[in-house]
Protein backbone atom coordinates (compact mmCIF):
# COMPACT_ATOMS: atom_id res chain seq x y z
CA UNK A 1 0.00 0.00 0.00
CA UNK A 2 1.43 3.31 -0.98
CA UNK A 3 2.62 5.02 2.07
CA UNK A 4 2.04 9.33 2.90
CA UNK A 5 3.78 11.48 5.19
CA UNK A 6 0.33 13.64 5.54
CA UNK A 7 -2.08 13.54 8.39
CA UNK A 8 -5.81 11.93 7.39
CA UNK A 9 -7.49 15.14 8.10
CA UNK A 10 -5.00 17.75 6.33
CA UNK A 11 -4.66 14.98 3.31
CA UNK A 12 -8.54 15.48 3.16
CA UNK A 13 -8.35 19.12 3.28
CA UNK A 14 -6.44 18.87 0.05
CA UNK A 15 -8.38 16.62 -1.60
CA UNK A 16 -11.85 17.48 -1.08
CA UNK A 17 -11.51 21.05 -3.02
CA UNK A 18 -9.13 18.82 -5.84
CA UNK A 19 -12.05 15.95 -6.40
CA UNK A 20 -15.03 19.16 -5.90
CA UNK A 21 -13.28 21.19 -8.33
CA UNK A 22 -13.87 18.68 -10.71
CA UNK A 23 -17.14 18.37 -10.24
CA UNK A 24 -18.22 22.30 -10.55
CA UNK A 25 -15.90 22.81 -13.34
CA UNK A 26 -16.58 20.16 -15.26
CA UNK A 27 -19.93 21.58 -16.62
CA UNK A 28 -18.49 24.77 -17.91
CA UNK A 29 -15.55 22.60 -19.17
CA UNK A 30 -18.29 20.18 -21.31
CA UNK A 31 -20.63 23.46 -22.38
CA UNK A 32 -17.77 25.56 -23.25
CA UNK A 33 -15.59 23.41 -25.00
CA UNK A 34 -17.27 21.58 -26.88
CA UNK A 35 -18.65 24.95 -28.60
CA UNK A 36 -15.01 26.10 -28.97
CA UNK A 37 -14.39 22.91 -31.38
CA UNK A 38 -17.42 23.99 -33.17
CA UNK A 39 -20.25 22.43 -31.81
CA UNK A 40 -23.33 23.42 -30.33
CA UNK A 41 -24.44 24.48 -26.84
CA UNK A 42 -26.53 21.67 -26.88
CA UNK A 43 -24.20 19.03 -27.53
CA UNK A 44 -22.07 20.33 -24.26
CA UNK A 45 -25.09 20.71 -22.59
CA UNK A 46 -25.73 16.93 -23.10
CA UNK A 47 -22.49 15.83 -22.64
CA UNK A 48 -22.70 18.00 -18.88
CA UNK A 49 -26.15 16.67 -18.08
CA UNK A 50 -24.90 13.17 -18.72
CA UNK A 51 -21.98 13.65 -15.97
CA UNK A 52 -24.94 14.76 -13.36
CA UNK A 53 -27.06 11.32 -14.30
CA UNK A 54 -24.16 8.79 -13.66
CA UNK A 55 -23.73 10.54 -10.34
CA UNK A 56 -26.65 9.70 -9.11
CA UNK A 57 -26.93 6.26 -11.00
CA UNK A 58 -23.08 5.52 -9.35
CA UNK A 59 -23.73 6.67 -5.92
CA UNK A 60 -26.53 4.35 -5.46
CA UNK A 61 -24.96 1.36 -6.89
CA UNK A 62 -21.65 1.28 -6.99
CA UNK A 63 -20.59 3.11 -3.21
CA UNK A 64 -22.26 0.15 -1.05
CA UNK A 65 -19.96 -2.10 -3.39
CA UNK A 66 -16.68 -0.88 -2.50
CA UNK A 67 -14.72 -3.43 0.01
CA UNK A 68 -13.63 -2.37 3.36
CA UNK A 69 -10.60 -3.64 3.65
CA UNK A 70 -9.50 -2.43 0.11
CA UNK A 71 -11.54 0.89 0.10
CA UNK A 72 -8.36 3.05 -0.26
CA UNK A 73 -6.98 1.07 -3.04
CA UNK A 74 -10.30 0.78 -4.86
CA UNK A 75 -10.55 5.21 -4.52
CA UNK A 76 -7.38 5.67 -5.72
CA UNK A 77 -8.45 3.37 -9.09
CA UNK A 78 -11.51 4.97 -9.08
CA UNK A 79 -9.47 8.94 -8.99
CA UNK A 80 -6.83 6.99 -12.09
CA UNK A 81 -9.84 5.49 -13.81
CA UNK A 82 -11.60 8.93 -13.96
CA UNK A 83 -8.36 10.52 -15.16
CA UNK A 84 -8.05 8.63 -18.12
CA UNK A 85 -11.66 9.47 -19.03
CA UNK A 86 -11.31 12.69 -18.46
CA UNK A 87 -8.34 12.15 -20.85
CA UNK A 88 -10.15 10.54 -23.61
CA UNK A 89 -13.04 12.96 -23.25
CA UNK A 90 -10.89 16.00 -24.27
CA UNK A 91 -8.96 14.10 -26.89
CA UNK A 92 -11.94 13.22 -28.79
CA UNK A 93 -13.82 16.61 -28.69
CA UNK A 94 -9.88 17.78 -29.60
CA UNK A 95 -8.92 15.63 -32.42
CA UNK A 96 -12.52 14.73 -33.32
CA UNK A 97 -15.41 17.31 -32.98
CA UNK A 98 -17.80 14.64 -34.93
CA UNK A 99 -17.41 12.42 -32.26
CA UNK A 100 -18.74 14.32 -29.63
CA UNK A 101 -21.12 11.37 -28.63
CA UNK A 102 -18.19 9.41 -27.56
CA UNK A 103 -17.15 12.12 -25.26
CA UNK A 104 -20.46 12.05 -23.88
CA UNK A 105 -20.41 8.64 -23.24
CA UNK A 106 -16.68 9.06 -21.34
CA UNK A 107 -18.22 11.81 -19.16
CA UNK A 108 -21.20 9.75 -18.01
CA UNK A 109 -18.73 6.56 -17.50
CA UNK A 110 -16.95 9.36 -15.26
CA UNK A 111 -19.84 10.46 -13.16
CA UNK A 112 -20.63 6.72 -12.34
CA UNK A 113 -17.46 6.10 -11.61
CA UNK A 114 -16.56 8.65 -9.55
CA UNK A 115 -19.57 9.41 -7.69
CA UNK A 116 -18.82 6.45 -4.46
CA UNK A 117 -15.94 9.46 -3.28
CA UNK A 118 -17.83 12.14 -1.85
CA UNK A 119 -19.61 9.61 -0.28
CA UNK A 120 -17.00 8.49 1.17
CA UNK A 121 -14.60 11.42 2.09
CA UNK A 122 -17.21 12.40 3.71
CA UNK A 123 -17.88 9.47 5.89
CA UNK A 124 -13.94 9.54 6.58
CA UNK A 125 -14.09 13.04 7.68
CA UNK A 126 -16.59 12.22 10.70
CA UNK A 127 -14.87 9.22 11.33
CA UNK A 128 -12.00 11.22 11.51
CA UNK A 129 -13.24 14.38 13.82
CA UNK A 130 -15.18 14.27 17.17
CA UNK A 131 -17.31 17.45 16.34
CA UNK A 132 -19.23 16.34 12.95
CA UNK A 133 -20.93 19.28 12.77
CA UNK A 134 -17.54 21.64 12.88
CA UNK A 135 -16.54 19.11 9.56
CA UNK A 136 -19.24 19.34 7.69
CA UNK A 137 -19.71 22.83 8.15
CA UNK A 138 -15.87 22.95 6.63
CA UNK A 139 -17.34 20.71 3.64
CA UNK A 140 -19.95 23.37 3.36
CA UNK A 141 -17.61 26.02 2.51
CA UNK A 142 -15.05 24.02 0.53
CA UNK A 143 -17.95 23.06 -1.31
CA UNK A 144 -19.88 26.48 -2.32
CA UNK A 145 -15.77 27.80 -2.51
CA UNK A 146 -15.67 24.96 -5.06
CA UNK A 147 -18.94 26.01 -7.07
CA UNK A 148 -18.23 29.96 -6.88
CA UNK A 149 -14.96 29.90 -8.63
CA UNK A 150 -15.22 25.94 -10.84
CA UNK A 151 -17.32 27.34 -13.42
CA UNK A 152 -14.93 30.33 -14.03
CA UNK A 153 -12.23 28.20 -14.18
CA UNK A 154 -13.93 25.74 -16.56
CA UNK A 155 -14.52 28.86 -18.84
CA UNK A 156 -10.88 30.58 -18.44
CA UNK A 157 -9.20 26.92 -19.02
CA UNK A 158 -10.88 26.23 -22.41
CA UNK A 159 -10.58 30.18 -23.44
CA UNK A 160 -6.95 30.71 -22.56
CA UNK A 161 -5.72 26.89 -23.56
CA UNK A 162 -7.75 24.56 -25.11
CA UNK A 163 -10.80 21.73 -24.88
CA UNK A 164 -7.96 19.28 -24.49
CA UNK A 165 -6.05 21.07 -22.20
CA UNK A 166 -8.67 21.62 -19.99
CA UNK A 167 -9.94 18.73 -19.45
CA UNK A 168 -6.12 17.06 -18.87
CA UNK A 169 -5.94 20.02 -16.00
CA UNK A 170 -9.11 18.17 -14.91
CA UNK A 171 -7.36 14.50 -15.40
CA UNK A 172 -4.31 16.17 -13.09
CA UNK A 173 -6.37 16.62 -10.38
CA UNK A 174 -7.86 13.40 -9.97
CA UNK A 175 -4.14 12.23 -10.36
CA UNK A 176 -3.17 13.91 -7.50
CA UNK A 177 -6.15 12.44 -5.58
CA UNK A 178 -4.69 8.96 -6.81
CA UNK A 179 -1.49 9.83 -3.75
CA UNK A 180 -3.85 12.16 -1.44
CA UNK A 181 -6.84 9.23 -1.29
CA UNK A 182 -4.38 6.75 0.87
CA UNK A 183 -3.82 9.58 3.56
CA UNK A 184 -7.40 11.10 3.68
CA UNK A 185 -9.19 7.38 4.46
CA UNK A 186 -8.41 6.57 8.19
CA UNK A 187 -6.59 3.27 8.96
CA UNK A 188 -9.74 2.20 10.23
CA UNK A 189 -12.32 3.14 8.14
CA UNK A 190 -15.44 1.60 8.81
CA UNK A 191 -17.05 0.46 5.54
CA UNK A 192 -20.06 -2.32 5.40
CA UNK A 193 -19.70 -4.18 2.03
CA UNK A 194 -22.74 -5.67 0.00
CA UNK A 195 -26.57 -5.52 0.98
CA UNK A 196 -25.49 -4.96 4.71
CA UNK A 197 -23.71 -1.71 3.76
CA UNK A 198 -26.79 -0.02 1.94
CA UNK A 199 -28.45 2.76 3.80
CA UNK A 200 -32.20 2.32 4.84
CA UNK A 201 -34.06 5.03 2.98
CA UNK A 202 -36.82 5.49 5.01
CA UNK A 203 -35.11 6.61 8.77
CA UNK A 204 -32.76 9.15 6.61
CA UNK A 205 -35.95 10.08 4.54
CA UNK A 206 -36.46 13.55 5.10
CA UNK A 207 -32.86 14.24 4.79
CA UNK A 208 -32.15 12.59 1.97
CA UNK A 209 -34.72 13.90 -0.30
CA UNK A 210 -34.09 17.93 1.60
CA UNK A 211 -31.20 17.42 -0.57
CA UNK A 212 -32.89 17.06 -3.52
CA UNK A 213 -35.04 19.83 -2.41
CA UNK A 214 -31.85 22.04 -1.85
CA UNK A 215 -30.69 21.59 -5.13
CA UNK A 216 -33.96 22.17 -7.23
CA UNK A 217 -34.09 25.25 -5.39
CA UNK A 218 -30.58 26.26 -6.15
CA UNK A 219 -31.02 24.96 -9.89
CA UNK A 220 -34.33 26.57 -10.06
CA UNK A 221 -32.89 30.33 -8.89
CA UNK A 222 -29.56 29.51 -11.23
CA UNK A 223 -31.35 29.27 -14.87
CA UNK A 224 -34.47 31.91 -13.69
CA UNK A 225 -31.90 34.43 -13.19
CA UNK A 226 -30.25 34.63 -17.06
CA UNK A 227 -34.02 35.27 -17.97
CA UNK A 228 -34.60 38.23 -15.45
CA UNK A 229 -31.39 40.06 -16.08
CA UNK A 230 -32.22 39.60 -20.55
CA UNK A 231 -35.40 40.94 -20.03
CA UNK A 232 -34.26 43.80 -17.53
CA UNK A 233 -30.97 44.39 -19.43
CA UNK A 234 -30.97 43.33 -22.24
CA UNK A 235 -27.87 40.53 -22.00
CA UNK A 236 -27.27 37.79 -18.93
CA UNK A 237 -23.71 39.13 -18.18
CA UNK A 238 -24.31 39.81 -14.73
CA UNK A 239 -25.62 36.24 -14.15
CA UNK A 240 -22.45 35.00 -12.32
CA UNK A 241 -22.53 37.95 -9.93
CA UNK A 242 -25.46 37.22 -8.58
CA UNK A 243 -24.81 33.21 -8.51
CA UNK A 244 -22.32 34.12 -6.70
CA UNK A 245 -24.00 36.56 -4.19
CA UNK A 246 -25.85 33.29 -3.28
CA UNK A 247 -22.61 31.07 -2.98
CA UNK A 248 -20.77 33.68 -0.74
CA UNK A 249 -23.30 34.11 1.57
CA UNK A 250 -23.99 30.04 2.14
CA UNK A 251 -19.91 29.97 2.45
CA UNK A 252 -20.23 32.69 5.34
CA UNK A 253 -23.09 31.44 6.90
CA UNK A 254 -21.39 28.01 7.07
CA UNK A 255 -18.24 29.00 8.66
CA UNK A 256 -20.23 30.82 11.01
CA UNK A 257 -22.40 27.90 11.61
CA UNK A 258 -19.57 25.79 12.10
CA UNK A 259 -18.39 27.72 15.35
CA UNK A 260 -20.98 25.63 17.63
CA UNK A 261 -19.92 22.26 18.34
CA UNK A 262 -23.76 20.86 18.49
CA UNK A 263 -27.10 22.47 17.73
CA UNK A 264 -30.03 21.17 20.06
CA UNK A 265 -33.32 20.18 17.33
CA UNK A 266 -31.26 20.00 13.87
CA UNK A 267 -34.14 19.08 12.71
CA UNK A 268 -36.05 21.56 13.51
CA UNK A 269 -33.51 24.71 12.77
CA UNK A 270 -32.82 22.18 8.81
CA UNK A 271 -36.38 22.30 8.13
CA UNK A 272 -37.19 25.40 8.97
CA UNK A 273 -34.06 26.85 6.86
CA UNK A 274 -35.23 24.53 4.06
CA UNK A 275 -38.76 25.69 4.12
CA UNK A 276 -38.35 29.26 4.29
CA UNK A 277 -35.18 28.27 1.22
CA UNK A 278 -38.26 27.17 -0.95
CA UNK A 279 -40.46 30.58 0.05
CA UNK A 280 -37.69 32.85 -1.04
CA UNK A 281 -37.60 30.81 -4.43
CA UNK A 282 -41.76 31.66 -4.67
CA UNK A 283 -41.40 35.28 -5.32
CA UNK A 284 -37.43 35.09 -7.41
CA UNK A 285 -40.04 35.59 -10.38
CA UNK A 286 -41.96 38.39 -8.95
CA UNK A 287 -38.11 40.28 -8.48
CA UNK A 288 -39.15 43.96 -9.77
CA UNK A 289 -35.46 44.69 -10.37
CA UNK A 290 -31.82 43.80 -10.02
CA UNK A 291 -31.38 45.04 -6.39
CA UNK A 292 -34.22 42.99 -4.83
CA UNK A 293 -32.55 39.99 -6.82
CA UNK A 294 -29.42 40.22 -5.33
CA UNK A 295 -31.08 40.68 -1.67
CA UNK A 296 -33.07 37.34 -2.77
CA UNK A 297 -29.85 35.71 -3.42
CA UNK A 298 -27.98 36.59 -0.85
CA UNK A 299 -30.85 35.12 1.79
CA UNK A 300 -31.23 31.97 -0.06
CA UNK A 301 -27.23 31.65 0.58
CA UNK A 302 -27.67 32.26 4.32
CA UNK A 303 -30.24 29.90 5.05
CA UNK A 304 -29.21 26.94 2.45
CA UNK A 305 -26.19 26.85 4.89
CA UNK A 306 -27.77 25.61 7.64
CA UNK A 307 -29.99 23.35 5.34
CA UNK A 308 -27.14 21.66 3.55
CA UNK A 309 -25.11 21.40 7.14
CA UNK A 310 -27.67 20.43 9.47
CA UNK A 311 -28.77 17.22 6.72
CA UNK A 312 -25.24 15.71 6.43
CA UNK A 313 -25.35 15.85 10.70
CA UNK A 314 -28.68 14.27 11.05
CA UNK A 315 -27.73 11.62 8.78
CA UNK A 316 -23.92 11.05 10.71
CA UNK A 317 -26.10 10.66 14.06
CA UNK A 318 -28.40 8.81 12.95
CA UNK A 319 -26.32 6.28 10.17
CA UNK A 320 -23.78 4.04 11.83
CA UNK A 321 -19.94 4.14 10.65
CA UNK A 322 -20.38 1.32 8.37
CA UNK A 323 -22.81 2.82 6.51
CA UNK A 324 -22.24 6.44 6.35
CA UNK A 325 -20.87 6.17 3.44
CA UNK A 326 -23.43 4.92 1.02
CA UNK A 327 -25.65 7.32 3.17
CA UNK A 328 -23.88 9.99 2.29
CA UNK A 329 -23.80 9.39 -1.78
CA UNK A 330 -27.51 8.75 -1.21
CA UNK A 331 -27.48 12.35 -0.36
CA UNK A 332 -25.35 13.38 -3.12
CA UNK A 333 -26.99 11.42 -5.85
CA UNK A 334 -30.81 12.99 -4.51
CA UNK A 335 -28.88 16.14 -4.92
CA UNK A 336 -27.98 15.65 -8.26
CA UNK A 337 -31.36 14.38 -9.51
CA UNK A 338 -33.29 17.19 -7.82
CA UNK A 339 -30.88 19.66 -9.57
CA UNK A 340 -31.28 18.08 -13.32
CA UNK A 341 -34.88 17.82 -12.85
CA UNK A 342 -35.63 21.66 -11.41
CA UNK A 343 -32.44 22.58 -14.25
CA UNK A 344 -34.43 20.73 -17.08
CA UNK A 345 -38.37 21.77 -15.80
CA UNK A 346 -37.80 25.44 -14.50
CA UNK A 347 -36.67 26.97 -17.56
CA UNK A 348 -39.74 25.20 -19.58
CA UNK A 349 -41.99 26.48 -17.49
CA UNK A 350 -40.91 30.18 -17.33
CA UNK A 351 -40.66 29.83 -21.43
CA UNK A 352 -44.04 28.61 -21.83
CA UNK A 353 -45.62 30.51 -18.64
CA UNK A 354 -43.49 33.05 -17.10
CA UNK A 355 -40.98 33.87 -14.62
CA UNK A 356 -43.34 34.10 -11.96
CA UNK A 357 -45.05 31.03 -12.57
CA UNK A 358 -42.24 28.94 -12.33
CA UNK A 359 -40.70 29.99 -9.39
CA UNK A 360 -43.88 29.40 -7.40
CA UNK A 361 -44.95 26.03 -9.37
CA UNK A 362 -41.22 24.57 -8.59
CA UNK A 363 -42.03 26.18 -4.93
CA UNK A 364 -45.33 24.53 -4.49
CA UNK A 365 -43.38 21.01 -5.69
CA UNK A 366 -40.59 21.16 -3.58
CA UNK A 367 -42.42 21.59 -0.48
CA UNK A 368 -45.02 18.56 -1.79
CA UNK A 369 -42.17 16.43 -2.38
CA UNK A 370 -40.69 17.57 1.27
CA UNK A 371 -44.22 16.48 3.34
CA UNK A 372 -44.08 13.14 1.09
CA UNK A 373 -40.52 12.47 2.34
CA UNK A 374 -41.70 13.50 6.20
CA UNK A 375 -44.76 10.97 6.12
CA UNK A 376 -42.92 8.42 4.84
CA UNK A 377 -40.06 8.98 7.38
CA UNK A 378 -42.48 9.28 10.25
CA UNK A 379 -44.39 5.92 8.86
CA UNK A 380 -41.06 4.47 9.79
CA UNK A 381 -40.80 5.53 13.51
């Protein structure tokens, strides 16, 4: 086994913003460049939305399926494996445009592949710290760090290199994973293997699918605001400002959060953040102009932080060791499907409706979906 010199917790300090960076940048990389080797928007948008569906197909299937005894082994094939597709993704859009399809395919092999590590970084960094709740907060703000300045980096990669090169600078950070991945796992790392290491659905319920919730609320606000700002100014250019408006102030908030050791009722304080997350979204569409947008954005930041915090500690009390690692991918894939569905939906229905209308329709659905998920959870008790 290949040996470090680093301490688990700094070695996953370093490689939680490498293996995040990929995901956040990687969907600029995939839009980006594969309309700088002359195809369309919609080929890269493919290509991107197929990286978000094997997530959530991988973390399901394949995390529960990683051995225990071999788990750092198996993540370090799993950071060279997604290399080498990252690899072969950029060559073919590089060498040949035509072939985009291929490079689709290599992207969606890559979110499969790749999507057990959060899952389990994660579940290492509990393991590894006595105050959960300080951790996670920290993955918090790596995180939103991670999706403030990925998609700028996906765009100034392709613009001042290449489609090839930037998806190699991509494929060297999962390299450097490969080394960082035997430091970051603990020596022992509880992982359950097989059916026994699945996560029960129903006791993490409400959770689980607050995460989906999160994210169709975030997707929702991120594709109605390019439509307010055209049809106030004239051009979306001041869409990433305001994104990230909303990504600074959940970064803040979580380091904030992340002072207290323990909250009494998480619960409580992550449903209560999520609820009034999905009220702000109701009346994005009604924004009369760009200041009131920003405001919007900057409170949906501040109280997703508690949200996305408070649902990763619920499920680390509640999930034993063994488990908290398919768990936790069961949070990240819900994540990823509830931000490809509100992604795909929300800008359909403000083309065919309005603005308005679709920020309170997705509204009304995300807090339906969220009393389904609480009535099955309490069924369970």
């Amino acid at each position: 086994m290949m040996k470090t010199f680093l301490k688990p917790l700094t070695a996953w300090l370093l490689i939680t913003p490498l293996t995040r960076l990929v995901v956040t940048t990687i969907p600029m990389v995939a839009v980006v460049g594969t309309s700088a080797v002359g195809k369309s928007y919609v080929a890269g948008g493919l290509i991107s939305g197929g990286y978000a569906a094997g997530e959530a197909i991988g973390a399901v299937l394949l995390t529960h399926r990683l051995n225990g005894a071999a788990i750092k082994r198996q993540c370090a094939l799993i950071c060279a494996i997604s290399a080498a597709l990252l690899g072969l993704a950029g060559f073919t859009l590089w060498s040949a445009p035509d072939w985009w399809p291929l490079a689709g395919i290599a992207v969606l092999l890559l979110g499969m592949v790749s999507s057990p590590l959060p899952g389990v970084l994660r579940s290492s960094a509990t393991q590894l710290s006595e105050k959960p709740a300080r951790i996670l907060s920290i993955d918090n703000v790596i995180n939103q760090a991670c999706w403030v300045i990925g998609p700028v980096i996906g765009v100034m990669l392709v613009h001042k290199l290449n489609t090839f090169a930037a998806y190699l600078c991509l494929a060297a950070l999962m390299l450097a994973s490969v080394v960082l991945v035997f430091a970051a796992i603990p020596k022992n790392y509880k992982h359950q293997s097989g059916t026994s290491g699945k996560a029960k659905f129903r006791p993490i319920a409400v959770p689980v699918v607050a995460s989906g919730v999160i994210m169709a609320v975030t997707a929702a606000f991120d594709t109605l605001v390019p439509g307010l700002l055209q049809e106030w100014f004239g051009s979306d250019e001041r869409t990433s400002f305001v994104l990230a408006v909303l990504a600074i102030g959940s970064v803040l908030t979580s380091a904030v959060f992340g002072l207290k050791q323990r909250w009494s009722r998480p619960e409580s304080i992550a449903m209560a953040s999520t609820v009034m997350m999905i009220l702000l979204l109701g009346v994005v569409g009604s924004a009369p102009n760009y200041v009131l947008l920003l405001v919007l954005a900057g409170f949906i930041g501040v109280v997703q932080a508690p949200s996305m915090v408070l649902r990763q500690v619920i499920v680390s009390d509640v999930v034993p060791d063994q488990r908290k690692a398919a768990a936790f991918s069961m949070l990240y894939a819900a994540g990823g499907v509830g931000y490809a569905a509100s992604a795909a939906v929300t800008p359909w229905m403000a083309s065919m409706l309005s603005a308005q209308f679709a920020s309170v329709i997705t509204a009304v659905l995300c807090l339906g979906v969220l009393a389904v998920a609480v009535k099955i959870q309490r069924s369970g008790n």
